[in-house]
C-alpha atoms as a PDB file:
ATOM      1  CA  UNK A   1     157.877 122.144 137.568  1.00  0.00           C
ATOM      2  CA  UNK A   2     161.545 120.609 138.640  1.00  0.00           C
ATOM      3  CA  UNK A   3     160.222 120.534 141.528  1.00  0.00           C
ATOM      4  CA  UNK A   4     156.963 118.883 141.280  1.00  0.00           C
ATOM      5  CA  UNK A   5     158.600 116.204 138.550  1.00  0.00           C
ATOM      6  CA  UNK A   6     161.651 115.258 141.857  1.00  0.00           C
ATOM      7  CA  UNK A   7     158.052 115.030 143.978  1.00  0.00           C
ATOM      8  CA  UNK A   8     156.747 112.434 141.664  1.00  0.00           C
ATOM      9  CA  UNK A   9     160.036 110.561 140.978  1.00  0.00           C
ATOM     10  CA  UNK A  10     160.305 110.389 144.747  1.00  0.00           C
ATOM     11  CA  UNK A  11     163.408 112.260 144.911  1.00  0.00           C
ATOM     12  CA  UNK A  12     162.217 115.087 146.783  1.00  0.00           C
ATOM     13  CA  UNK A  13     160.111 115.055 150.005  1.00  0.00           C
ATOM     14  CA  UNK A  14     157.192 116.972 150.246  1.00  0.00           C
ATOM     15  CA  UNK A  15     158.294 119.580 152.442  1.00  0.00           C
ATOM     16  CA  UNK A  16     161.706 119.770 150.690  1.00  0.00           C
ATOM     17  CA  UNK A  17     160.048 120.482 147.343  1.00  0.00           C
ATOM     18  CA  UNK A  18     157.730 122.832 148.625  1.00  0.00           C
ATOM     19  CA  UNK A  19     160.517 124.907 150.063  1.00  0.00           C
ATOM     20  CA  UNK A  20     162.384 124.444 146.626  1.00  0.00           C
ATOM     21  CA  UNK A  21     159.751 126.206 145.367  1.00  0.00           C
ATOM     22  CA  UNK A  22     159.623 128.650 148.173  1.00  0.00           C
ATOM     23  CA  UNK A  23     156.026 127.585 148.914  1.00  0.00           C
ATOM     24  CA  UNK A  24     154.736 126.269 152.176  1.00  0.00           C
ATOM     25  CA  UNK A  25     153.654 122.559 152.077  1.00  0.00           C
ATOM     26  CA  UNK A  26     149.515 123.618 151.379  1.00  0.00           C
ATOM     27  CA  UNK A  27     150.417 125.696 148.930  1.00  0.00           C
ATOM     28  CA  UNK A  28     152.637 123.147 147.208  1.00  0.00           C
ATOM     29  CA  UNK A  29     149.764 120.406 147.895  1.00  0.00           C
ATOM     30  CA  UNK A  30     147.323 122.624 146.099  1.00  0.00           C
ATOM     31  CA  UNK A  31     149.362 123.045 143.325  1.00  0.00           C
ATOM     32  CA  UNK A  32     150.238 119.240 142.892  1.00  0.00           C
ATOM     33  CA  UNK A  33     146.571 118.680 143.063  1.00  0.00           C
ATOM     34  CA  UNK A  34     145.916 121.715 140.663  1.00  0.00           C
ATOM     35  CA  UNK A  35     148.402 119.255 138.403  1.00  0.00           C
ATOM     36  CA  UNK A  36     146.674 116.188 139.539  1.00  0.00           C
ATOM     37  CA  UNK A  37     149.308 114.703 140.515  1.00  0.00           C
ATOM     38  CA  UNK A  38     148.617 112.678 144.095  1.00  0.00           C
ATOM     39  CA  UNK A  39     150.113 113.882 147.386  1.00  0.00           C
ATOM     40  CA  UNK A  40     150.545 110.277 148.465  1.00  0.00           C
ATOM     41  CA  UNK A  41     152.589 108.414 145.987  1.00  0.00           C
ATOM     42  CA  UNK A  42     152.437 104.744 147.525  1.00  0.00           C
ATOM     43  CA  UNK A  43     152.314 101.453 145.549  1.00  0.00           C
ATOM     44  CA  UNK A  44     150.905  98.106 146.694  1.00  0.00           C
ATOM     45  CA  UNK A  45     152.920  96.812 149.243  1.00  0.00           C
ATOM     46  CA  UNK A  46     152.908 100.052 151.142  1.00  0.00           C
ATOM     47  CA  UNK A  47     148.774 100.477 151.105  1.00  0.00           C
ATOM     48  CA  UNK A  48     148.860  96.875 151.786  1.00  0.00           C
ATOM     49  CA  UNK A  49     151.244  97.255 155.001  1.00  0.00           C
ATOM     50  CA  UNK A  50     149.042 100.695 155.845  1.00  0.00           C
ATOM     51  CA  UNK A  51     145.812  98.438 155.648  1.00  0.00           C
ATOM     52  CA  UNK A  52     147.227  95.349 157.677  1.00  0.00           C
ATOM     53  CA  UNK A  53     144.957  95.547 161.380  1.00  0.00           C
ATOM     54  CA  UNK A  54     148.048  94.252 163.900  1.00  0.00           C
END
């Protein structure tokens, strides 16, 4: 669960808390969704730069 909570809080990468938890990253990705708590973790400026067609 430290894990998953330094995932959220953007403290810990993906792959650095899935190997925190000794998972690989699906396995960590399956549980965050089992938690439903998203994978991608970006606010509106970021979807908004994501979305812009250049």
């Amino acid at each position: 669960m430290l894990a998953v909570k330094l995932f959220e809080l953007r403290r810990l990468s993906l792959g650095k808390a899935a190997a925190f938890c000794s998972m690989n990253k699906p396995q960590f990705m399956y549980e965050l969704g089992r938690l439903q708590i998203p994978v991608i973790n970006l606010d509106d400026d970021q979807i908004a730069d994501e979305l812009r067609d250049d």
